[in-house]
N, C-alpha and C. Protein backbone atom coordinates (compact mmCIF):
# COMPACT_ATOMS: atom_id res chain seq x y z
N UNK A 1 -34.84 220.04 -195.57
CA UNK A 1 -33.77 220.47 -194.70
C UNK A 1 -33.75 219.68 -193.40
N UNK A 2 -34.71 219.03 -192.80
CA UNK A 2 -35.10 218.34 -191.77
C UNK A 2 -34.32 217.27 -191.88
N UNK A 3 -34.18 216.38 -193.06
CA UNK A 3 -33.24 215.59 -193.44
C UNK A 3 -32.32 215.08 -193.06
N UNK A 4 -31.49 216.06 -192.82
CA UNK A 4 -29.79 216.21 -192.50
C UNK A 4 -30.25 215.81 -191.04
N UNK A 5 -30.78 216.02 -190.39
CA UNK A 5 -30.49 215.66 -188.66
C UNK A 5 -30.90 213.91 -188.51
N UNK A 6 -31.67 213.75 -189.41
CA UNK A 6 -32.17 212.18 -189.62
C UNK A 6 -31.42 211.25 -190.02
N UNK A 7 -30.46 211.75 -191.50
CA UNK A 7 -29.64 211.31 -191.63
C UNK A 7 -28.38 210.89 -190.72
N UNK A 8 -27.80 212.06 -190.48
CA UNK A 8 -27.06 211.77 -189.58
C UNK A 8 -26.98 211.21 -188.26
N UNK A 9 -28.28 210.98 -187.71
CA UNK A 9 -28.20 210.48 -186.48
C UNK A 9 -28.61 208.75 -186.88
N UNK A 10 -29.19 208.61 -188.06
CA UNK A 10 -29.09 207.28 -188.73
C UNK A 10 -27.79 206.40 -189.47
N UNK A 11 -26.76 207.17 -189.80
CA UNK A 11 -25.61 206.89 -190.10
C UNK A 11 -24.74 206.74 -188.51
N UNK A 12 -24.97 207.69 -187.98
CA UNK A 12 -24.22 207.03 -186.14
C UNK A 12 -24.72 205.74 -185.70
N UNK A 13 -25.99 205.93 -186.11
CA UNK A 13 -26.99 204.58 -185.44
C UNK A 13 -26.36 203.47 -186.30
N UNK A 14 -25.96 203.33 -186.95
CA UNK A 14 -25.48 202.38 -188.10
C UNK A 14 -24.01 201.88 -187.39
N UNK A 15 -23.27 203.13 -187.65
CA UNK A 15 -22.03 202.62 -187.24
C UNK A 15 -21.97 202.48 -185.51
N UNK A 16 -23.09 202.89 -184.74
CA UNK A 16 -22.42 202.31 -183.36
C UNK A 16 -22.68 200.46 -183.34
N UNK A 17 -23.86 199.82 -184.09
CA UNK A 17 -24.27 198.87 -184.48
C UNK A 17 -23.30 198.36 -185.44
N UNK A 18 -22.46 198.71 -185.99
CA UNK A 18 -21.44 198.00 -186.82
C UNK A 18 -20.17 198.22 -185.65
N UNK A 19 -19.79 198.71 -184.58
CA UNK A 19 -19.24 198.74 -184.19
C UNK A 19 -19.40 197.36 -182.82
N UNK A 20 -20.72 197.26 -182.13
CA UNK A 20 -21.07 196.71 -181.41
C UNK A 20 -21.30 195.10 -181.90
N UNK A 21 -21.40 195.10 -182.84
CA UNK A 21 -21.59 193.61 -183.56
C UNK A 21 -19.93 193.12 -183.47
N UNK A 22 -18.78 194.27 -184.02
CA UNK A 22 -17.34 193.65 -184.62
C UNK A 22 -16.80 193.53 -183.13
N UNK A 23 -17.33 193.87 -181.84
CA UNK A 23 -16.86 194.22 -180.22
C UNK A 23 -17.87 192.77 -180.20
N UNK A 24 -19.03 192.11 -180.54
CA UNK A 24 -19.65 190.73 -180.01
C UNK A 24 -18.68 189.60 -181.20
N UNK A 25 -18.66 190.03 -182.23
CA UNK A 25 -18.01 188.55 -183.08
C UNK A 25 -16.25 188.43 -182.13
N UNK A 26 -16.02 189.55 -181.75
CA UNK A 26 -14.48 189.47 -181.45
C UNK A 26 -14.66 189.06 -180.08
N UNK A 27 -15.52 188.74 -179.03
CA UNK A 27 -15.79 188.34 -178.06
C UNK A 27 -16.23 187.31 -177.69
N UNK A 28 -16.84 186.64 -179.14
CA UNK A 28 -17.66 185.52 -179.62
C UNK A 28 -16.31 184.61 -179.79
N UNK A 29 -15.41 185.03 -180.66
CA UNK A 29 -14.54 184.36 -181.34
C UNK A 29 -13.25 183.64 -179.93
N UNK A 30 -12.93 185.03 -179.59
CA UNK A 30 -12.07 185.21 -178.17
C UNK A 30 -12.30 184.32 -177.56
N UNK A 31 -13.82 183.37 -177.13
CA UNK A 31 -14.10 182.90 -176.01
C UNK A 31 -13.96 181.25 -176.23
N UNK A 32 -13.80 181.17 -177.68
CA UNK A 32 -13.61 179.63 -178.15
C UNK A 32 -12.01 179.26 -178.74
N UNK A 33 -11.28 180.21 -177.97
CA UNK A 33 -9.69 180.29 -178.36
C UNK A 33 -9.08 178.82 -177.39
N UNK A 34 -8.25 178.33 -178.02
CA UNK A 34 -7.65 177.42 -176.76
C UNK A 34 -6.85 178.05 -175.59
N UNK A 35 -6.35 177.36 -174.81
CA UNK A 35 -5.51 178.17 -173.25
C UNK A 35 -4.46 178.43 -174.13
N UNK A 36 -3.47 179.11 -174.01
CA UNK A 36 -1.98 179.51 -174.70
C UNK A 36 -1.43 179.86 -173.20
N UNK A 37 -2.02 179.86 -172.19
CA UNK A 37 -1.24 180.39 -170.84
C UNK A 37 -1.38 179.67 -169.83
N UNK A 38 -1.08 180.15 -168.21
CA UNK A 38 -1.81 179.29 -167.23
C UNK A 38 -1.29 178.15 -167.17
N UNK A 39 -1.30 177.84 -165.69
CA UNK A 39 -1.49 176.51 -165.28
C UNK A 39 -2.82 175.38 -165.81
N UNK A 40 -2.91 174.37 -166.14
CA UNK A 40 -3.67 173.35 -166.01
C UNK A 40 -3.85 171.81 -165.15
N UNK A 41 -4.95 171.56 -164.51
CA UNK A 41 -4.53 170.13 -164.03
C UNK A 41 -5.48 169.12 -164.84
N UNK A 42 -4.47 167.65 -165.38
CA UNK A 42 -4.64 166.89 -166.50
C UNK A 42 -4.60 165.64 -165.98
N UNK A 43 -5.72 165.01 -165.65
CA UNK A 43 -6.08 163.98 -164.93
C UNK A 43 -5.54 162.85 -165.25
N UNK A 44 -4.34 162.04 -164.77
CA UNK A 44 -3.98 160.74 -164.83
C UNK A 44 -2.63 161.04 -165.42
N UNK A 45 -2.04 162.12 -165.18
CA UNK A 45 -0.72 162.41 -165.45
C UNK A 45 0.37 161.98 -164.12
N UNK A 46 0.84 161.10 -164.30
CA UNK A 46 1.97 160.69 -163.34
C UNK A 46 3.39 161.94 -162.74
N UNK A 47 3.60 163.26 -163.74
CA UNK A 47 4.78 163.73 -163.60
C UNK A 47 3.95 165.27 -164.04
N UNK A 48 5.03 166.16 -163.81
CA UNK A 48 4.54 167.88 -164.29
C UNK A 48 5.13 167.38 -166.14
N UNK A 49 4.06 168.27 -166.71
CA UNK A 49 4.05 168.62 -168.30
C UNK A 49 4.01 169.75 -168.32
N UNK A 50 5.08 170.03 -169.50
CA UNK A 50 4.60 172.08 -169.50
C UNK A 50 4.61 171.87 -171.49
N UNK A 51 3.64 173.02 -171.18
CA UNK A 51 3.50 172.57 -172.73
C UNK A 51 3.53 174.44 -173.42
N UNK A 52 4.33 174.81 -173.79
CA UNK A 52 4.99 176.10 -174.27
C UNK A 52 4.87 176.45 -176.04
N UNK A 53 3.89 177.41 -176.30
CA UNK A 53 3.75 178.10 -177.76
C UNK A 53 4.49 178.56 -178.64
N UNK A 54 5.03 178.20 -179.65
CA UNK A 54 5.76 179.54 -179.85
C UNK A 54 4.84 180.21 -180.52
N UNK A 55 5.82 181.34 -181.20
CA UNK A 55 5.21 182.49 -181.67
C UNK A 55 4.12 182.48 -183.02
N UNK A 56 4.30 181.47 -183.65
CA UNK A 56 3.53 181.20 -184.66
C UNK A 56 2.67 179.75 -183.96
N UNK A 57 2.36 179.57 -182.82
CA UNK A 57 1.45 179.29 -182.82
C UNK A 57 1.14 177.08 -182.09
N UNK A 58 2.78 176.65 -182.44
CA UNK A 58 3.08 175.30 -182.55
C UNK A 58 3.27 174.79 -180.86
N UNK A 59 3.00 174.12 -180.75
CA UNK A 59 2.85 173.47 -179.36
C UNK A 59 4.37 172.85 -179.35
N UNK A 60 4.98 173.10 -178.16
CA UNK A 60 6.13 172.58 -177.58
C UNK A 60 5.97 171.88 -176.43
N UNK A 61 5.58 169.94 -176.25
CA UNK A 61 5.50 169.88 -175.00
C UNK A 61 6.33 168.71 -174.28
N UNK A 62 7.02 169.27 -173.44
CA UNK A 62 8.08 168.44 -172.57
C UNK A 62 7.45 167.44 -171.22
N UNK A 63 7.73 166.51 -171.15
CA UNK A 63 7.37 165.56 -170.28
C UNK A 63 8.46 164.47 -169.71
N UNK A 64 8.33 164.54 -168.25
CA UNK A 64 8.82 163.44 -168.12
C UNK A 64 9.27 161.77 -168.06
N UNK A 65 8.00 161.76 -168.91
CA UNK A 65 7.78 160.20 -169.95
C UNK A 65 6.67 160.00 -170.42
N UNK A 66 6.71 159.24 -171.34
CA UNK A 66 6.13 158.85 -172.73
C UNK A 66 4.46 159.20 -172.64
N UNK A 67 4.45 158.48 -171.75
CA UNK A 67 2.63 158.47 -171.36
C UNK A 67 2.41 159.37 -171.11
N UNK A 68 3.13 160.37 -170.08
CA UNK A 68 2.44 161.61 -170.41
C UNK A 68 2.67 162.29 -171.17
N UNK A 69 3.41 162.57 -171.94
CA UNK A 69 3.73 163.16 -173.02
C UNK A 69 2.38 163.12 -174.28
N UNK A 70 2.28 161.79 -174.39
CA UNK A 70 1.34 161.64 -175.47
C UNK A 70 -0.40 161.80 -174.80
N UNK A 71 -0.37 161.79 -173.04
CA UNK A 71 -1.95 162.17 -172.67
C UNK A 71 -2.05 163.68 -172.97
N UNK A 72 -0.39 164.39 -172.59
CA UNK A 72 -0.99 166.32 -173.37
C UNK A 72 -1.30 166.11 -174.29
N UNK A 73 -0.42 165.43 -175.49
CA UNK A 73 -0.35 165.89 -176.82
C UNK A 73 -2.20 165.29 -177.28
N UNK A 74 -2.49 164.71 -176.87
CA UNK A 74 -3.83 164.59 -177.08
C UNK A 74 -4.74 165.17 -176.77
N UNK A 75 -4.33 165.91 -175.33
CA UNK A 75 -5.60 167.32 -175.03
C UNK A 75 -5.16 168.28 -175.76
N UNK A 76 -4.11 168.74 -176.17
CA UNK A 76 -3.37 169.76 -177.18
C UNK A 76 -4.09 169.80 -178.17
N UNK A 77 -4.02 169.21 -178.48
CA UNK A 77 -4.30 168.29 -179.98
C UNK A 77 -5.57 168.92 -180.29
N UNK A 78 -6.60 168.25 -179.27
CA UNK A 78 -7.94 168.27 -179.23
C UNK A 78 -8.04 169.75 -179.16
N UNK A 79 -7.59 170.25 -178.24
CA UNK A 79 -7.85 172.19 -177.40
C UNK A 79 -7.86 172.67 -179.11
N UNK A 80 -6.70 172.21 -180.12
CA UNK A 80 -6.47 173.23 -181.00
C UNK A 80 -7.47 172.90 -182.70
N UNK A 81 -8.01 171.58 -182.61
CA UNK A 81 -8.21 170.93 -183.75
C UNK A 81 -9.45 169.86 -183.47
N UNK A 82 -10.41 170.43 -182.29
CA UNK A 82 -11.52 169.57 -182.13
C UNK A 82 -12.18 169.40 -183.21
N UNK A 83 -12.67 170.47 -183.66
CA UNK A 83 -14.41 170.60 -184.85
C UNK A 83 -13.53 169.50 -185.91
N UNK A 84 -12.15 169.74 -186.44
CA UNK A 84 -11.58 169.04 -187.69
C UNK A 84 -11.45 167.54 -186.76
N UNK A 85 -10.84 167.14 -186.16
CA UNK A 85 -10.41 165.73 -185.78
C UNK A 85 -11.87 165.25 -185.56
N UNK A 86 -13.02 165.89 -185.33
CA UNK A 86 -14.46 165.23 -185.13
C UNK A 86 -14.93 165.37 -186.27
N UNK A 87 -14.62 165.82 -187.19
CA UNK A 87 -15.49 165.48 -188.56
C UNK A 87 -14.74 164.78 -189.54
N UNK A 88 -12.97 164.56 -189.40
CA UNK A 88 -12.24 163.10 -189.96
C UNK A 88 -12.88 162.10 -189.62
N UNK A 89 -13.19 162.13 -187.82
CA UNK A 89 -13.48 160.78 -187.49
C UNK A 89 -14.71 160.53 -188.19
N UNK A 90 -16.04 161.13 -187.78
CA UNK A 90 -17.53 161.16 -188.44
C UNK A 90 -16.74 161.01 -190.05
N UNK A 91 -16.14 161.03 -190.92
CA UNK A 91 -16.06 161.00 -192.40
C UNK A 91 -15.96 159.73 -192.56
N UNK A 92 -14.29 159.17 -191.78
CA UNK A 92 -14.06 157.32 -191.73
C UNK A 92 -15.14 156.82 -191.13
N UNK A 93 -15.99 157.04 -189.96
CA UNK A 93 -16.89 156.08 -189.45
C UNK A 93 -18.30 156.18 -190.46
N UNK A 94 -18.41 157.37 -191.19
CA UNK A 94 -19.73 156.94 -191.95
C UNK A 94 -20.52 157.75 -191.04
N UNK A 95 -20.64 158.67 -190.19
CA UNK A 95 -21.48 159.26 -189.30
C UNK A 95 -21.48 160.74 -189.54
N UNK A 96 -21.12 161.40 -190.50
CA UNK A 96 -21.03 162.94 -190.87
C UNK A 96 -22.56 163.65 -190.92
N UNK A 97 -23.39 162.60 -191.65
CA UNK A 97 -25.14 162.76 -191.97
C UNK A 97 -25.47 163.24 -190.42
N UNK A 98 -25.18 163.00 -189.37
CA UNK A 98 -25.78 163.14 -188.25
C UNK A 98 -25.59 164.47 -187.85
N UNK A 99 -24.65 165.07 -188.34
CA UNK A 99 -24.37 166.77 -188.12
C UNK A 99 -24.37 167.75 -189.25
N UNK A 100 -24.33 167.06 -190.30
CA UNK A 100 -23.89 167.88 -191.50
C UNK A 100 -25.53 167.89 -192.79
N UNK A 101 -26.27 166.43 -191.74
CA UNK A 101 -27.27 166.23 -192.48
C UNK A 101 -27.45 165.39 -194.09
N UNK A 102 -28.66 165.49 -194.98
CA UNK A 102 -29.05 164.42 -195.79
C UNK A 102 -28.16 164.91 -196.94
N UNK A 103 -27.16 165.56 -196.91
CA UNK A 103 -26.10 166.14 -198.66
C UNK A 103 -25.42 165.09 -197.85
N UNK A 104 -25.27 165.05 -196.73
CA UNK A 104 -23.85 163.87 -196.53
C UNK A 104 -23.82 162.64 -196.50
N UNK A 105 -24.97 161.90 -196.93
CA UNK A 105 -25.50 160.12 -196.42
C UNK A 105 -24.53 159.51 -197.51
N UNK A 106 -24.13 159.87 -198.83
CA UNK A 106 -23.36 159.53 -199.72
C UNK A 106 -21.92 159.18 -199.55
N UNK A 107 -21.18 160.20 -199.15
CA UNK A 107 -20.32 160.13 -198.27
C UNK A 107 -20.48 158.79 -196.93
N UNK A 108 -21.00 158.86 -196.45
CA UNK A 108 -21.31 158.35 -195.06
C UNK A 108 -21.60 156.79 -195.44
N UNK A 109 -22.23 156.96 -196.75
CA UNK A 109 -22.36 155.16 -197.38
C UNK A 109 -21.16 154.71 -197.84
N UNK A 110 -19.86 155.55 -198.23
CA UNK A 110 -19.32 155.01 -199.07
C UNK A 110 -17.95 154.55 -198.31
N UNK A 111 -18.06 155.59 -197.01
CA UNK A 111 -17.48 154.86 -195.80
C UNK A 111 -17.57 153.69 -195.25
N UNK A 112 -18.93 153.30 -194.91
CA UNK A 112 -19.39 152.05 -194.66
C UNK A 112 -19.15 151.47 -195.54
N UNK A 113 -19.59 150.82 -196.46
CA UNK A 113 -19.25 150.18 -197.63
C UNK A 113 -17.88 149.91 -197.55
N UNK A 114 -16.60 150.76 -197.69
CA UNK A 114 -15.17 150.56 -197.49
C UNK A 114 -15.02 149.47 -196.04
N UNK A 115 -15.75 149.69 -195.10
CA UNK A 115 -15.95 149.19 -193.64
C UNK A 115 -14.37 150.01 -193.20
N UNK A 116 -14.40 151.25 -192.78
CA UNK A 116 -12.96 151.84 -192.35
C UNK A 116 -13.00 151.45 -190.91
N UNK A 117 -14.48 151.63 -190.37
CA UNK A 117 -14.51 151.18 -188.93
C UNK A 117 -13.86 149.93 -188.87
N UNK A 118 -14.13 148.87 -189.31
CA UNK A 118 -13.82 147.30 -189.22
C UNK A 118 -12.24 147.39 -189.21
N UNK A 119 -11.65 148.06 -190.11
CA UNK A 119 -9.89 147.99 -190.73
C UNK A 119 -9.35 149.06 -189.64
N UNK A 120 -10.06 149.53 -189.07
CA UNK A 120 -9.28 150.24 -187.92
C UNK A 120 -9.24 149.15 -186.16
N UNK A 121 -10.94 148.66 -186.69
CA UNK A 121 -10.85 147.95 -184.84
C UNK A 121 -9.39 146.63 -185.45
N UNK A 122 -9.36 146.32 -186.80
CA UNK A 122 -8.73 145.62 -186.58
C UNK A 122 -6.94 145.72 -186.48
N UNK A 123 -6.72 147.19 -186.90
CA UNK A 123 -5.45 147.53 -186.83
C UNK A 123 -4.96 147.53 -185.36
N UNK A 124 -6.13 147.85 -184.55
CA UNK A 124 -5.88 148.12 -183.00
C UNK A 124 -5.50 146.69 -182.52
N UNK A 125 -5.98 145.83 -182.68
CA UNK A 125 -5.97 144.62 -182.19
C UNK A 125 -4.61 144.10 -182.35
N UNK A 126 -4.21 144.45 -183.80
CA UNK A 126 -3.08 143.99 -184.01
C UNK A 126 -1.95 144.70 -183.65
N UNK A 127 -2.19 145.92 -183.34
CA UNK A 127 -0.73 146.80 -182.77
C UNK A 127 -0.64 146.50 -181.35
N UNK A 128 -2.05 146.15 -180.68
CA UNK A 128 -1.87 145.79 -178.94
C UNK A 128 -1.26 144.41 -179.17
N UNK A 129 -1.48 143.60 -179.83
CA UNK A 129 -0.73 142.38 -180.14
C UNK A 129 0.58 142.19 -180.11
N UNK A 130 1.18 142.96 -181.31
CA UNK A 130 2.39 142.82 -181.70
C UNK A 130 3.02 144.00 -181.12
N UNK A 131 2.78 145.43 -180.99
CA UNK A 131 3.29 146.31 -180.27
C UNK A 131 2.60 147.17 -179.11
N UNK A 132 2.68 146.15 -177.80
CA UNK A 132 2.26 146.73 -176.35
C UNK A 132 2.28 148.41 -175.87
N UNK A 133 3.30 148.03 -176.02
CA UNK A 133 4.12 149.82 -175.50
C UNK A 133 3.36 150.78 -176.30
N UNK A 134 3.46 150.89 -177.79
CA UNK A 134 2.76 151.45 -178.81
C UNK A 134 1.47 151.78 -178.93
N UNK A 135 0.78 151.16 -178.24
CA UNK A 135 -0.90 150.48 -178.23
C UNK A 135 -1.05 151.38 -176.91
N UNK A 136 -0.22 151.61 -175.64
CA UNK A 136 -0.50 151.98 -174.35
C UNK A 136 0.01 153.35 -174.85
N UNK A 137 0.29 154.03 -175.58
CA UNK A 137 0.80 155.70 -175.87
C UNK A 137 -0.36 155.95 -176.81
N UNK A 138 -0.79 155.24 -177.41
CA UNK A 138 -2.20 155.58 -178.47
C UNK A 138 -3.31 155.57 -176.97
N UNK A 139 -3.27 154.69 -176.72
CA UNK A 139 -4.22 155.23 -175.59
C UNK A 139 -4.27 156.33 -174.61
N UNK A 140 -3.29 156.84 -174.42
CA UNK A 140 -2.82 158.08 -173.43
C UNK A 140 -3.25 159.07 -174.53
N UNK A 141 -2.78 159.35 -175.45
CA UNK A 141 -3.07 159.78 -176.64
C UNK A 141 -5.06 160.48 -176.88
N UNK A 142 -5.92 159.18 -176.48
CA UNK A 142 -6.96 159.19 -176.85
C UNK A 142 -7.36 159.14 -175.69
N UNK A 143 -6.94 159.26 -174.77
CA UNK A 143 -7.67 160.03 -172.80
C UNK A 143 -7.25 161.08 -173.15
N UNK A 144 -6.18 161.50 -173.56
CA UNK A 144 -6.13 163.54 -173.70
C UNK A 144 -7.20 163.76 -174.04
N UNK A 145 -7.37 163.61 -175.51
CA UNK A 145 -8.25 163.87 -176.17
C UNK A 145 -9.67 164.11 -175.21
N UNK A 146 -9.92 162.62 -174.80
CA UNK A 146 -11.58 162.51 -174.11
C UNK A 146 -11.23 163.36 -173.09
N UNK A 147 -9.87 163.88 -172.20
CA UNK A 147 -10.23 165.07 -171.30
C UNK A 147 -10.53 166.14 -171.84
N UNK A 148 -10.41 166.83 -172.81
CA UNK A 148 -10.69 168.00 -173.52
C UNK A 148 -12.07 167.93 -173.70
N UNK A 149 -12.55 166.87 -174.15
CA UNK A 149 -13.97 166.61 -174.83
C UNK A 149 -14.41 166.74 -173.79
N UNK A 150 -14.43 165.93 -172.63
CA UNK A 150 -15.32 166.06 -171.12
C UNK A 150 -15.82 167.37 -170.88
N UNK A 151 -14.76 168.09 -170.69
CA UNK A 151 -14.57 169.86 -170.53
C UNK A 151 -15.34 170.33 -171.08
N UNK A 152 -15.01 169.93 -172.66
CA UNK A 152 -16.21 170.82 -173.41
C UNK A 152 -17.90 170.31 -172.68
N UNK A 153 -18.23 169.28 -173.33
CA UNK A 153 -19.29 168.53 -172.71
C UNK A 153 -19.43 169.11 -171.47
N UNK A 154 -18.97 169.13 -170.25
CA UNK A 154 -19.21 169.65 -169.19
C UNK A 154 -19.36 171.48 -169.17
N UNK A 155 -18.89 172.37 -170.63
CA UNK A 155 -18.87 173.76 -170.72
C UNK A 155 -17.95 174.44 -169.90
N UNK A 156 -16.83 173.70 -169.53
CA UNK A 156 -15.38 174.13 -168.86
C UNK A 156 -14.76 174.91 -169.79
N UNK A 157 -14.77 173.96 -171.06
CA UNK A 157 -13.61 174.36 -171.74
C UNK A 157 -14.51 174.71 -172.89
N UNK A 158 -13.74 175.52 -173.88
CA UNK A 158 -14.56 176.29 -175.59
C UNK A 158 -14.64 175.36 -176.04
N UNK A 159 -16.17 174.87 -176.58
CA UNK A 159 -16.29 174.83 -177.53
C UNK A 159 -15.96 175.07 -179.17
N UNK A 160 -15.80 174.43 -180.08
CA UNK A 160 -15.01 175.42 -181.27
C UNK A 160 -16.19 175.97 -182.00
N UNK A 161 -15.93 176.82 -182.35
CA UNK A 161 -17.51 178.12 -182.96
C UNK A 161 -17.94 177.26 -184.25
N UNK A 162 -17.03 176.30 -184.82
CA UNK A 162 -17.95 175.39 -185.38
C UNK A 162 -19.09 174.69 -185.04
N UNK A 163 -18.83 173.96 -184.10
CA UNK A 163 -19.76 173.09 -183.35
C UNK A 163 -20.90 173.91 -182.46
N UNK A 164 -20.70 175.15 -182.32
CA UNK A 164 -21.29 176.00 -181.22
C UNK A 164 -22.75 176.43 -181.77
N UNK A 165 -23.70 176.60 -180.87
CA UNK A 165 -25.06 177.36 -181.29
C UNK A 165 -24.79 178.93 -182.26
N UNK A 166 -25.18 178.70 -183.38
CA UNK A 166 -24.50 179.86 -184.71
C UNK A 166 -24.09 178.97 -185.65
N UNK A 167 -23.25 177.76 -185.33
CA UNK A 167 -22.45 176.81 -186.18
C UNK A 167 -23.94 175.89 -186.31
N UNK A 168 -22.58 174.40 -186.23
CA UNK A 168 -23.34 173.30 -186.11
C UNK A 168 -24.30 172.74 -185.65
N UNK A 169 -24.12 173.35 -184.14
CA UNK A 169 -24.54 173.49 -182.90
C UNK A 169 -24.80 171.96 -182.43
N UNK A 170 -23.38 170.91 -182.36
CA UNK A 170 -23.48 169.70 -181.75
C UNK A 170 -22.04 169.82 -180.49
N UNK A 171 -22.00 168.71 -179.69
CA UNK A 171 -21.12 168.47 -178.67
C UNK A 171 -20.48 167.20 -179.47
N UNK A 172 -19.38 167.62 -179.30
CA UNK A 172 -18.06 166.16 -179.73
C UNK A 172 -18.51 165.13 -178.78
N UNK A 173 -18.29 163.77 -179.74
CA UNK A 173 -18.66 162.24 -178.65
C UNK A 173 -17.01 162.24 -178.43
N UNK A 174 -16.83 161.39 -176.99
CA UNK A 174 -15.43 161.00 -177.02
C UNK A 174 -14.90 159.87 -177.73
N UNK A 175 -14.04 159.65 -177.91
CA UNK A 175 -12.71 158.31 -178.33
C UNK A 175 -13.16 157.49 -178.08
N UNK A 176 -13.08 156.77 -178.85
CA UNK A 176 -12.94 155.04 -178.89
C UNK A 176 -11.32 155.14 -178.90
N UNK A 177 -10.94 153.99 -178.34
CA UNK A 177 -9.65 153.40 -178.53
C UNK A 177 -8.97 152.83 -180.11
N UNK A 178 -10.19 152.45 -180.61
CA UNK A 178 -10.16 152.44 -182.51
C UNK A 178 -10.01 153.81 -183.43
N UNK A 179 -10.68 154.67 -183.01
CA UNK A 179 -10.81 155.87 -183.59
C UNK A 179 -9.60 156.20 -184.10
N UNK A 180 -8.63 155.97 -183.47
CA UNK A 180 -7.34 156.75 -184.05
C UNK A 180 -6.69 155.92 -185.52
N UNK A 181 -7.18 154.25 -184.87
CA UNK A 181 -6.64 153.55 -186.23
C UNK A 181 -7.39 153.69 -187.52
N UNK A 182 -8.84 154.07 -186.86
CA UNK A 182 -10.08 154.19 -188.14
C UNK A 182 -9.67 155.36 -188.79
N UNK A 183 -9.57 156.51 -188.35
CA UNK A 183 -8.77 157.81 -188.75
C UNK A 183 -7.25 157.42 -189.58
């Protein structure tokens, strides 16, 4: 008969602990969300950018020219799609083994081997060549990006719960100016 009081105060004990865990993952999760609000200041932006959500989620961002346009769309970019755009890049460069470990060296050889790094530094070369303008918006492009990354790196900005201590537990390297063609 003693039972019943054991029980039951072991079934509360349960669920305040199932309750307190789903109040830390939802607090956990919350804290590696990108901005959706707020002001931001975006270093090497010549003009105001506003960059507006809609409801499902898609980035709307207006600028008053090109360059900046494409330095948000690259912190955007990054804020919403770091952990994935850092493990495309690590896939083309052959560098995945370094986070993902020894299942991935296969992968990571067969990259090299292709040389994607090489066919990207050399796509760059040739678009700053033949298309200037083009070559200077890929670069605005890939400073967004490295401002987001800084942030993180510096613990300004979330981390994505991939990459985070629980996850992966690594920090994104920034951009190369190739990266985007190697990608």
């Amino acid at each position: 008969m003693k039972l019943k009081p054991v029980l039951k105060w072991g079934a509360l004990g349960l669920v305040a602990v199932l309750l307190l865990g789903l109040l830390a993952g939802n607090w956990f999760v919350r804290q590696r969300l990108p901005q959706r609000q707020g002001t931001l200041a975006l270093a090497g932006l010549t003009a105001p950018v506003t960059v507006r959500y809609d409801r499902v989620g898609v980035p709307h961002i207006q600028a008053g020219n090109e360059a900046d346009l494409y330095r948000a769309l690259g912190y955007v970019h990054a804020q919403d799609r770091l952990f994935q755009m850092e493990m495309v890049r690590r896939q083309a460069l052959g560098t995945t083994a370094e986070v993902l470990g020894e299942d991935a060296v296969r992968g990571d050889l067969v990259a090299r081997t292709f040389q994607f790094a090489e066919y990207g530094r050399r796509s760059r070369v040739a678009v700053q060549q033949d298309y200037p303008e083009d070559a200077g918006l890929i670069e605005a492009f890939v400073r967004g990006i490295n401002l987001y990354i800084e942030r993180v790196r510096l613990g300004t900005a979330p981390r994505p719960a991939e990459m985070a201590p629980g996850g992966l537990d690594f920090l994104p390297t920034p951009w190369t100016l190739d990266d985007p063609y190697i990608v």
